[in-house]
PDB file of N, CA and C in Angstrom:
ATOM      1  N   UNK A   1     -42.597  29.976 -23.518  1.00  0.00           N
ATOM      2  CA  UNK A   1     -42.617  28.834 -22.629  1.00  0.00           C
ATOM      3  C   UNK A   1     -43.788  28.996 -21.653  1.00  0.00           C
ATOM      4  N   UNK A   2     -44.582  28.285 -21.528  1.00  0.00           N
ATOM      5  CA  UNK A   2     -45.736  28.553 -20.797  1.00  0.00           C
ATOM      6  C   UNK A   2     -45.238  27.847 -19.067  1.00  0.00           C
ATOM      7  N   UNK A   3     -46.149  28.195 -18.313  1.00  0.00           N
ATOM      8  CA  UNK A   3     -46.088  28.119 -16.454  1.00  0.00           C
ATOM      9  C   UNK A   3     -45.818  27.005 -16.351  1.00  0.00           C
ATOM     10  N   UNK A   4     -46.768  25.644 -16.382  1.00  0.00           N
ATOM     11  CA  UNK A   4     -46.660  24.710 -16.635  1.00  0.00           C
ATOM     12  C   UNK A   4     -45.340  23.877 -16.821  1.00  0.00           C
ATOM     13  N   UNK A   5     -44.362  24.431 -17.821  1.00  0.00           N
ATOM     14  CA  UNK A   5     -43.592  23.908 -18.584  1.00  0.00           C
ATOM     15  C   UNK A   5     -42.135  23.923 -17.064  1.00  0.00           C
ATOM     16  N   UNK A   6     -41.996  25.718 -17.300  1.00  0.00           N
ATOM     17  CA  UNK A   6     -41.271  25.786 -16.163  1.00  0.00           C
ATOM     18  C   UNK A   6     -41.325  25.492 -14.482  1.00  0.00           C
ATOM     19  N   UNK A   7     -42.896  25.148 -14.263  1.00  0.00           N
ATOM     20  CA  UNK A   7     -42.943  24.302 -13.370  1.00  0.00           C
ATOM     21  C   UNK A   7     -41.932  23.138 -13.389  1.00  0.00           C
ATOM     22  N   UNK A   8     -42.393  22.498 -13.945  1.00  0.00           N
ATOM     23  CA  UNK A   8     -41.887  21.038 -14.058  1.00  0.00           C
ATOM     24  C   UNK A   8     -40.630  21.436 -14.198  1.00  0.00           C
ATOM     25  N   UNK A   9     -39.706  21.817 -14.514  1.00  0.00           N
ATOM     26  CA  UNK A   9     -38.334  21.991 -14.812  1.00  0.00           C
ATOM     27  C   UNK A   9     -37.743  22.807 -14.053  1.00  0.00           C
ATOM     28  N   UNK A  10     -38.426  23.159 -12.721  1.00  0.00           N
ATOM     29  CA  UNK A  10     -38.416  24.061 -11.472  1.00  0.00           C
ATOM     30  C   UNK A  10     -37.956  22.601 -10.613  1.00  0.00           C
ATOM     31  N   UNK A  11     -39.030  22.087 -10.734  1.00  0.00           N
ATOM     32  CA  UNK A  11     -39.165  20.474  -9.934  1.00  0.00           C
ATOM     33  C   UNK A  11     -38.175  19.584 -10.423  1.00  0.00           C
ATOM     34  N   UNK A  12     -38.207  19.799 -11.735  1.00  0.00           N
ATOM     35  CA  UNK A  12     -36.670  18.308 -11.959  1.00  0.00           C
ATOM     36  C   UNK A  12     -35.122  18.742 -11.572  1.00  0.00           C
ATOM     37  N   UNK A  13     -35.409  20.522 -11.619  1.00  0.00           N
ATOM     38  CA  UNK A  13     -33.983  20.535 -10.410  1.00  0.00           C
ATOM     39  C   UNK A  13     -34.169  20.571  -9.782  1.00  0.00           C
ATOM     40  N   UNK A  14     -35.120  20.655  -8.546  1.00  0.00           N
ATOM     41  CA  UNK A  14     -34.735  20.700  -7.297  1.00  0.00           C
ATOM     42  C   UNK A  14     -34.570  19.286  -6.353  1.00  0.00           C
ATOM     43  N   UNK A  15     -35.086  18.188  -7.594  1.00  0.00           N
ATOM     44  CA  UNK A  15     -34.948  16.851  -7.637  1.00  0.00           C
ATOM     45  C   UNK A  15     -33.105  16.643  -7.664  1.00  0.00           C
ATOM     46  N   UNK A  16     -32.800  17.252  -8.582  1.00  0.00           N
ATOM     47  CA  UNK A  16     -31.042  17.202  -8.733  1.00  0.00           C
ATOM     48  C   UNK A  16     -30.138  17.514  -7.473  1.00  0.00           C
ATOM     49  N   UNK A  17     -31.147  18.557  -7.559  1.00  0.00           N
ATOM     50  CA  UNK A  17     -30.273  19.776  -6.112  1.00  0.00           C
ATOM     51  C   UNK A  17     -30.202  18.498  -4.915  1.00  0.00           C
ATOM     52  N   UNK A  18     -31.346  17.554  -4.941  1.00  0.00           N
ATOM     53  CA  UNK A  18     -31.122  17.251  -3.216  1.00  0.00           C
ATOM     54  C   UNK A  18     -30.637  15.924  -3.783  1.00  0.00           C
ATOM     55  N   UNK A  19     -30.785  15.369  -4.894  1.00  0.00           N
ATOM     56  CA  UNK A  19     -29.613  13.955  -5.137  1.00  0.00           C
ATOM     57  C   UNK A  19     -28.582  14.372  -4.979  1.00  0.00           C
ATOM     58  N   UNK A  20     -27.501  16.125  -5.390  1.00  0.00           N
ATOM     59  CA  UNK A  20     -26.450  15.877  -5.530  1.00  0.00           C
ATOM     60  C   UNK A  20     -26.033  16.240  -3.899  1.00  0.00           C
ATOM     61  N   UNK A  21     -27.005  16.549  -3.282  1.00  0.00           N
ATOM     62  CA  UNK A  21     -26.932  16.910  -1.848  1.00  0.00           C
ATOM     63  C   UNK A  21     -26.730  15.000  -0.959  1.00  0.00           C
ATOM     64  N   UNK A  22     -27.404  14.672  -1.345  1.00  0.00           N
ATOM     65  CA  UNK A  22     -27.196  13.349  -0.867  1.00  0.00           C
ATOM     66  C   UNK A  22     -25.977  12.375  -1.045  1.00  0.00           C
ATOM     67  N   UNK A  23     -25.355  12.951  -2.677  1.00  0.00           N
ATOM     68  CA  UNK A  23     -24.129  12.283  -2.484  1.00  0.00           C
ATOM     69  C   UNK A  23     -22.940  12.730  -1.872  1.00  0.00           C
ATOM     70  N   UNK A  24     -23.644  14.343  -1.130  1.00  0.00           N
ATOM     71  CA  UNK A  24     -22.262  14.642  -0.476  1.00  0.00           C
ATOM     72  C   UNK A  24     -22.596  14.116   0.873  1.00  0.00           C
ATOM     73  N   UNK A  25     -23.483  14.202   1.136  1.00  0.00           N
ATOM     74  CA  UNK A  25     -23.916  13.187   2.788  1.00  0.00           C
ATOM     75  C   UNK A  25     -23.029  11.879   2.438  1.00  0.00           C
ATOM     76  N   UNK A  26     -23.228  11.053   1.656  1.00  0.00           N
ATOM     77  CA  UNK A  26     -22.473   9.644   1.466  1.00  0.00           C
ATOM     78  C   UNK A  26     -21.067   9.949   1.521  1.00  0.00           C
ATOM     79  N   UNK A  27     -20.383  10.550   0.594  1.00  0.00           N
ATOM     80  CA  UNK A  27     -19.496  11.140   0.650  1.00  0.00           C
ATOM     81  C   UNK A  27     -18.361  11.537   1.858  1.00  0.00           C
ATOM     82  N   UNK A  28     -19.442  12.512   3.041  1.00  0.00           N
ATOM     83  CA  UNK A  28     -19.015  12.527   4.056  1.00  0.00           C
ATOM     84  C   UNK A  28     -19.029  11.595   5.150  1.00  0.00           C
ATOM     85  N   UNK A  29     -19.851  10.834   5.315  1.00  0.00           N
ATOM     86  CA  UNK A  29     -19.750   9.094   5.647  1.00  0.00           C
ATOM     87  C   UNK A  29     -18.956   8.279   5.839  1.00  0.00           C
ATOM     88  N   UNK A  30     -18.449   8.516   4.381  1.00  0.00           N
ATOM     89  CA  UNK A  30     -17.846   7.374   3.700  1.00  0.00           C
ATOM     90  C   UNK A  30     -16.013   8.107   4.572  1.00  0.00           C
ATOM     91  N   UNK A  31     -15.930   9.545   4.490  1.00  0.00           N
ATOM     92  CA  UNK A  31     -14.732   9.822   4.863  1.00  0.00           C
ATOM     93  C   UNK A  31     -14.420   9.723   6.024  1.00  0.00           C
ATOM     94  N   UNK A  32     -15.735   9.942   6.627  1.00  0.00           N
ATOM     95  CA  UNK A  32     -15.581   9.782   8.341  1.00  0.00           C
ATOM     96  C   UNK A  32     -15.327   8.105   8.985  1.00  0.00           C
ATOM     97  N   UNK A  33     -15.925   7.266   7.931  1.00  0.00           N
ATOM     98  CA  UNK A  33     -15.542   5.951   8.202  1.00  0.00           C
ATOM     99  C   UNK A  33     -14.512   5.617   7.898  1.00  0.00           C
ATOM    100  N   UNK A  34     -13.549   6.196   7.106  1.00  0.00           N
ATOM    101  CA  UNK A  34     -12.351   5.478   6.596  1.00  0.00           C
ATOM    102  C   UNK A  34     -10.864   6.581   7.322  1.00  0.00           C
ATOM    103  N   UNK A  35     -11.383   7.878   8.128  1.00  0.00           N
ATOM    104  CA  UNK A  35     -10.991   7.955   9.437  1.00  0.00           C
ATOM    105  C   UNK A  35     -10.774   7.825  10.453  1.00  0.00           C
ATOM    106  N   UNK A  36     -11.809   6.362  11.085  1.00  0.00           N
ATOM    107  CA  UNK A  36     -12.009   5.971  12.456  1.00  0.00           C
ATOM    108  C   UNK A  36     -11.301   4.778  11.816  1.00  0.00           C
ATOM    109  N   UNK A  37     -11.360   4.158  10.383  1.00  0.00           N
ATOM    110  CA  UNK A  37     -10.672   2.818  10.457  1.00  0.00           C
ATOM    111  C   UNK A  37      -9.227   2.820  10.294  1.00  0.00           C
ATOM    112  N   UNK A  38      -8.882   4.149  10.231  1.00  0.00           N
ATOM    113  CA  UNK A  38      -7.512   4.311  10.296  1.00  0.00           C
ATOM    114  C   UNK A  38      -6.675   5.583  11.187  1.00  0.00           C
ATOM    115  N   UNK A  39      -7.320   5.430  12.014  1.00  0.00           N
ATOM    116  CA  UNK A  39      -7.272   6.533  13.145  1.00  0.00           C
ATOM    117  C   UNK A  39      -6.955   7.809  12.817  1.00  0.00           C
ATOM    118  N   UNK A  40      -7.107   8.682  11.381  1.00  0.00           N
ATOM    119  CA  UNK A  40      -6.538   9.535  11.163  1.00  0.00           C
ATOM    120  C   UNK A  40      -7.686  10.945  12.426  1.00  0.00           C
ATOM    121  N   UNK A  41      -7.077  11.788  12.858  1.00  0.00           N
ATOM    122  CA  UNK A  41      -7.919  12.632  12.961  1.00  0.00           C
ATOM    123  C   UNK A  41      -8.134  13.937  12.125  1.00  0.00           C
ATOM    124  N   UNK A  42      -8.595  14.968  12.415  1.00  0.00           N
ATOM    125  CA  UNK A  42      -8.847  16.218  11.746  1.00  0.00           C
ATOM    126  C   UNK A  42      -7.422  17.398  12.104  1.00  0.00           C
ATOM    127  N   UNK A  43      -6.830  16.518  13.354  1.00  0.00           N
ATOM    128  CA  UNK A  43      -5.786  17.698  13.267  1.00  0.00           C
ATOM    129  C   UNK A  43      -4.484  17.232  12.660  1.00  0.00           C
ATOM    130  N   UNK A  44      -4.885  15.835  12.142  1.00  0.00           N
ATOM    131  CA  UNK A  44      -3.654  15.319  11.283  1.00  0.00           C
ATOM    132  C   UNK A  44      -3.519  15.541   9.728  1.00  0.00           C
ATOM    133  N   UNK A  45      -5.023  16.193   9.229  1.00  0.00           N
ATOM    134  CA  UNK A  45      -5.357  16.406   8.061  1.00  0.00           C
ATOM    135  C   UNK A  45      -4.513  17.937   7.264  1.00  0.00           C
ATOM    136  N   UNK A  46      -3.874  19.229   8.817  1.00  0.00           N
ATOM    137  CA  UNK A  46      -3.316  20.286   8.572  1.00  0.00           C
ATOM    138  C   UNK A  46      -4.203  21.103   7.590  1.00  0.00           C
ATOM    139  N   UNK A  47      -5.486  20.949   8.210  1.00  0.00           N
ATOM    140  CA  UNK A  47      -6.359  21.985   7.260  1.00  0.00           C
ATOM    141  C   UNK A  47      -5.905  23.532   8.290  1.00  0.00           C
ATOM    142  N   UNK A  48      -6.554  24.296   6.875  1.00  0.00           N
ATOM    143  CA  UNK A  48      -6.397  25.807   7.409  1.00  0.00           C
ATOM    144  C   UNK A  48      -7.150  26.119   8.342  1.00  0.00           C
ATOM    145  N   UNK A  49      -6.688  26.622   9.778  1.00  0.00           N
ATOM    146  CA  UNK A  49      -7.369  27.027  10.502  1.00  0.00           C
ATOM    147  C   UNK A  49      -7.937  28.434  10.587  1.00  0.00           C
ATOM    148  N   UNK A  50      -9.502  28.661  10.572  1.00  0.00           N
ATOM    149  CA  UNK A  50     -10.179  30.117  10.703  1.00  0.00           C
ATOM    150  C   UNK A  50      -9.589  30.628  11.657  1.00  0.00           C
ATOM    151  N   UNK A  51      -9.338  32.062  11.919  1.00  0.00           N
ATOM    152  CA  UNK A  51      -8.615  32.955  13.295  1.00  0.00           C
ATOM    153  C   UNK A  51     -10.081  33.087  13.619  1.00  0.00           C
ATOM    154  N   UNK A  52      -9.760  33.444  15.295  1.00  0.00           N
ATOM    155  CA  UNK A  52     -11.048  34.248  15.296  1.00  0.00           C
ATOM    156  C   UNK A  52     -11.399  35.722  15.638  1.00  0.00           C
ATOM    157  N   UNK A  53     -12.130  36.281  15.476  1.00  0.00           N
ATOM    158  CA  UNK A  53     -12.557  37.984  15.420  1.00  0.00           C
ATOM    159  C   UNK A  53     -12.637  38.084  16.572  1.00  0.00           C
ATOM    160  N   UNK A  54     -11.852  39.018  16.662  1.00  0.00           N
ATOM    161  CA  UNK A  54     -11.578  39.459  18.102  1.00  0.00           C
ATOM    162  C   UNK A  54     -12.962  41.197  18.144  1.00  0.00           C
ATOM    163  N   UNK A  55     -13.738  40.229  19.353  1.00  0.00           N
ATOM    164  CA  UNK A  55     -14.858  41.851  19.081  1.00  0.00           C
ATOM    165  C   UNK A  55     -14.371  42.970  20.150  1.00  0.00           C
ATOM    166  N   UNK A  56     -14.290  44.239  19.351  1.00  0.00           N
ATOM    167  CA  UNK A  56     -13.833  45.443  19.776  1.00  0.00           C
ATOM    168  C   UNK A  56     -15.050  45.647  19.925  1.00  0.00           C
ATOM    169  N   UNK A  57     -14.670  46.949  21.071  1.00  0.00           N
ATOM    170  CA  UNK A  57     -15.778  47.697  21.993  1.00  0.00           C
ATOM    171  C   UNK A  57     -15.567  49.306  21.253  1.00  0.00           C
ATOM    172  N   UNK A  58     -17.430  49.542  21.134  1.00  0.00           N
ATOM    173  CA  UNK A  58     -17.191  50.911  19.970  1.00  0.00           C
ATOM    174  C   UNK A  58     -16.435  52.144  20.809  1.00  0.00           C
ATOM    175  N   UNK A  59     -15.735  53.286  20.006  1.00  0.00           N
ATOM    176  CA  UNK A  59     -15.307  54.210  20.476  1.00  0.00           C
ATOM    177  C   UNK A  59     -16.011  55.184  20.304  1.00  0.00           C
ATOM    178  N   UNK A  60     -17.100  55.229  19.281  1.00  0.00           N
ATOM    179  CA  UNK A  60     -17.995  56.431  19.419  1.00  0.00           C
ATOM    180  C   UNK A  60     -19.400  55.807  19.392  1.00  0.00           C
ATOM    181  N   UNK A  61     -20.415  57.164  19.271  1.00  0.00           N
ATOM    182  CA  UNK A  61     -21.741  56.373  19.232  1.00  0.00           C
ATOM    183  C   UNK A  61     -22.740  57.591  19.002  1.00  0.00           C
ATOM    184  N   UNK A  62     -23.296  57.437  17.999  1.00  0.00           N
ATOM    185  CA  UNK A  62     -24.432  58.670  17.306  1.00  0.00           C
ATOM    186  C   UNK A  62     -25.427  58.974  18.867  1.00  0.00           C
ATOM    187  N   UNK A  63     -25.581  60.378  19.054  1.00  0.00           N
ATOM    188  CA  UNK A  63     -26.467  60.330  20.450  1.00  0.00           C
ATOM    189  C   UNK A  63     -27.460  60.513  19.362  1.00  0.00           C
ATOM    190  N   UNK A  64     -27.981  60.665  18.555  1.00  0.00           N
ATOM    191  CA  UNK A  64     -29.650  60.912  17.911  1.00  0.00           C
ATOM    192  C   UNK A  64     -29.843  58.936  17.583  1.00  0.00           C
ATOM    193  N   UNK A  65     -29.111  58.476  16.846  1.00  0.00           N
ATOM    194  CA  UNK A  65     -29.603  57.167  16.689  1.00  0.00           C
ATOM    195  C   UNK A  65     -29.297  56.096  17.393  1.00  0.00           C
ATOM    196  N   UNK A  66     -27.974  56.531  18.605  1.00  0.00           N
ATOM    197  CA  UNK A  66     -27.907  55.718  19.728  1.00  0.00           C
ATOM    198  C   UNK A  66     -27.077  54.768  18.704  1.00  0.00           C
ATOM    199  N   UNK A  67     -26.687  54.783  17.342  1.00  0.00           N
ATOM    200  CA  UNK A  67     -25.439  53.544  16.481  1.00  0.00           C
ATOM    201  C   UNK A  67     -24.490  54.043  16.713  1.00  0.00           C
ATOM    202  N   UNK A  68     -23.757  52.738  17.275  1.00  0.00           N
ATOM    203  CA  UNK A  68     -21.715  52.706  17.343  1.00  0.00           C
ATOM    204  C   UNK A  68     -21.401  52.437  16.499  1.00  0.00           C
ATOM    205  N   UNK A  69     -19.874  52.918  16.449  1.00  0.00           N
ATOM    206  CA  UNK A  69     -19.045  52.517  15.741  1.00  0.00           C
ATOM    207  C   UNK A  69     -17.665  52.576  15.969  1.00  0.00           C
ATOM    208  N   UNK A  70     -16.621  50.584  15.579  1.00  0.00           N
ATOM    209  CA  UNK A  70     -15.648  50.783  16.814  1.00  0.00           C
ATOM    210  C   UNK A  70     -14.495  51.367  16.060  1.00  0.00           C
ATOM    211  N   UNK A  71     -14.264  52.084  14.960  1.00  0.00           N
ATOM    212  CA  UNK A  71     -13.379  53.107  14.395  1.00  0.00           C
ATOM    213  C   UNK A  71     -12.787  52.011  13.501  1.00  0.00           C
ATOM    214  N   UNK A  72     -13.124  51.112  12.926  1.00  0.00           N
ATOM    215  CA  UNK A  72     -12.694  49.789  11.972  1.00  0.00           C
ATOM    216  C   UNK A  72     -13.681  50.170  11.048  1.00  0.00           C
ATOM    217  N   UNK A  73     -13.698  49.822   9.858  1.00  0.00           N
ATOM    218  CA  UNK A  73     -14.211  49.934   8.333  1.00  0.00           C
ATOM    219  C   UNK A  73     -14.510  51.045   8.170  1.00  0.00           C
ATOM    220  N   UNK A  74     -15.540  51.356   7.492  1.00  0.00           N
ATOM    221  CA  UNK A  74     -15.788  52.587   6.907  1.00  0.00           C
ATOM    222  C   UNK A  74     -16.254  53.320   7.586  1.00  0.00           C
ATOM    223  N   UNK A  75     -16.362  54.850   7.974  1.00  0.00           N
ATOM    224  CA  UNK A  75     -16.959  55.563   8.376  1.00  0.00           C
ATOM    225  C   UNK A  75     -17.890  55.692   8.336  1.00  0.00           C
ATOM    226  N   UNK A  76     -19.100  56.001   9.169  1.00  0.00           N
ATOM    227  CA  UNK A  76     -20.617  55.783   8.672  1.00  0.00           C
ATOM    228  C   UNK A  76     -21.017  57.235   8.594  1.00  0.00           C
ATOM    229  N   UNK A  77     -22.355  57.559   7.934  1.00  0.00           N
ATOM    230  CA  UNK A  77     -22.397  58.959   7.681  1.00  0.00           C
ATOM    231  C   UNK A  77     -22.630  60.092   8.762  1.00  0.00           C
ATOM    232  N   UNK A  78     -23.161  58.835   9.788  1.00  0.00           N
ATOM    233  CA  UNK A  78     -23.290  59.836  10.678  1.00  0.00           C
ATOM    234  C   UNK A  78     -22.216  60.806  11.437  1.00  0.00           C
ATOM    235  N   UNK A  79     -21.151  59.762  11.328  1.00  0.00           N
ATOM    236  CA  UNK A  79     -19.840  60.223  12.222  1.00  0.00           C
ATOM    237  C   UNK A  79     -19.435  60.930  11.657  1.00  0.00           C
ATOM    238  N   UNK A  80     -19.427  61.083  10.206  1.00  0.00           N
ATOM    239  CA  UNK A  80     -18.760  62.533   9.477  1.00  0.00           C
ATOM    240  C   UNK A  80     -19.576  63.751   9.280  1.00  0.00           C
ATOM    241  N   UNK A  81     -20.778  63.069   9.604  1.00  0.00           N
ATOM    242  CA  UNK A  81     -21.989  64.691   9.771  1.00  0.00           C
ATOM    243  C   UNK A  81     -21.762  64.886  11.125  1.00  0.00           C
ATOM    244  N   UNK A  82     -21.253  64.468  11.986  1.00  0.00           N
ATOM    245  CA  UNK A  82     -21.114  65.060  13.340  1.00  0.00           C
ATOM    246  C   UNK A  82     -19.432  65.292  13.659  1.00  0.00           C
ATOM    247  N   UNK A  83     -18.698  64.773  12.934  1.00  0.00           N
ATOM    248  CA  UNK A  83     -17.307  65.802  13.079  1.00  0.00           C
ATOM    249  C   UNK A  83     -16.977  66.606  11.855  1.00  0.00           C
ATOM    250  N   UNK A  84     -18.058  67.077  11.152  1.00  0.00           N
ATOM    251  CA  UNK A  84     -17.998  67.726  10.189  1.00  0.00           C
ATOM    252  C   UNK A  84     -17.539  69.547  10.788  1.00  0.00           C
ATOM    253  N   UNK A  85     -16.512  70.185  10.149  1.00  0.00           N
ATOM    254  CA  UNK A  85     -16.113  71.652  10.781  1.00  0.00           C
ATOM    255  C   UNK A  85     -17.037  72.408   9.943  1.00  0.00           C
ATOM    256  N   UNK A  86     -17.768  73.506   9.839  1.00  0.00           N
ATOM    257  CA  UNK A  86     -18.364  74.225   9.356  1.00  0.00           C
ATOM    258  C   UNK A  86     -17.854  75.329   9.221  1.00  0.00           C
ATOM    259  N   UNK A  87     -17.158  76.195   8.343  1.00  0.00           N
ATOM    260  CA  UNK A  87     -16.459  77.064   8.694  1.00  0.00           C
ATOM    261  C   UNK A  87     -17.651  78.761   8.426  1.00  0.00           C
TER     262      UNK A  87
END
């Protein structure tokens, strides 16, 4: 397949990509208008609500690279090369 070829067929999707982008703009339009003409709102719809992340304050903190970490996910390497026991 030569450059050329896949040019053009680079370009006729990205032609797709933003038509099918446009029919979700209409789409959303169209829902938001037929919400105000029937007063529904968004908290009558009982969508799932996101929680939100509650940000913790770190409990440790590498003194050579000055990185925290607030004792949630994984351990990073540093924290186990520095409570590492050496016997």
């Amino acid at each position: 397949m030569e450059l050329i070829d896949l040019i053009e067929q680079k370009e006729a999707i990205e032609l797709k990509i933003q038509e099918a982008r446009n029919d979700v703009t209409k789409v959303a339009n169209l829902i938001k208008k037929m919400m105000a003409t029937y007063g529904v709102t968004v908290e009558m719809l009982d969508l799932p609500v996101k929680k939100a992340v509650k940000k913790v304050a770190p409990k440790w903190k590498d003194p050579v690279s000055g990185k925290t970490w607030t004792g949630r996910g994984i351990k990073p390497k540093w924290y186990d090369a520095a409570t590492a026991i050496s016997l």
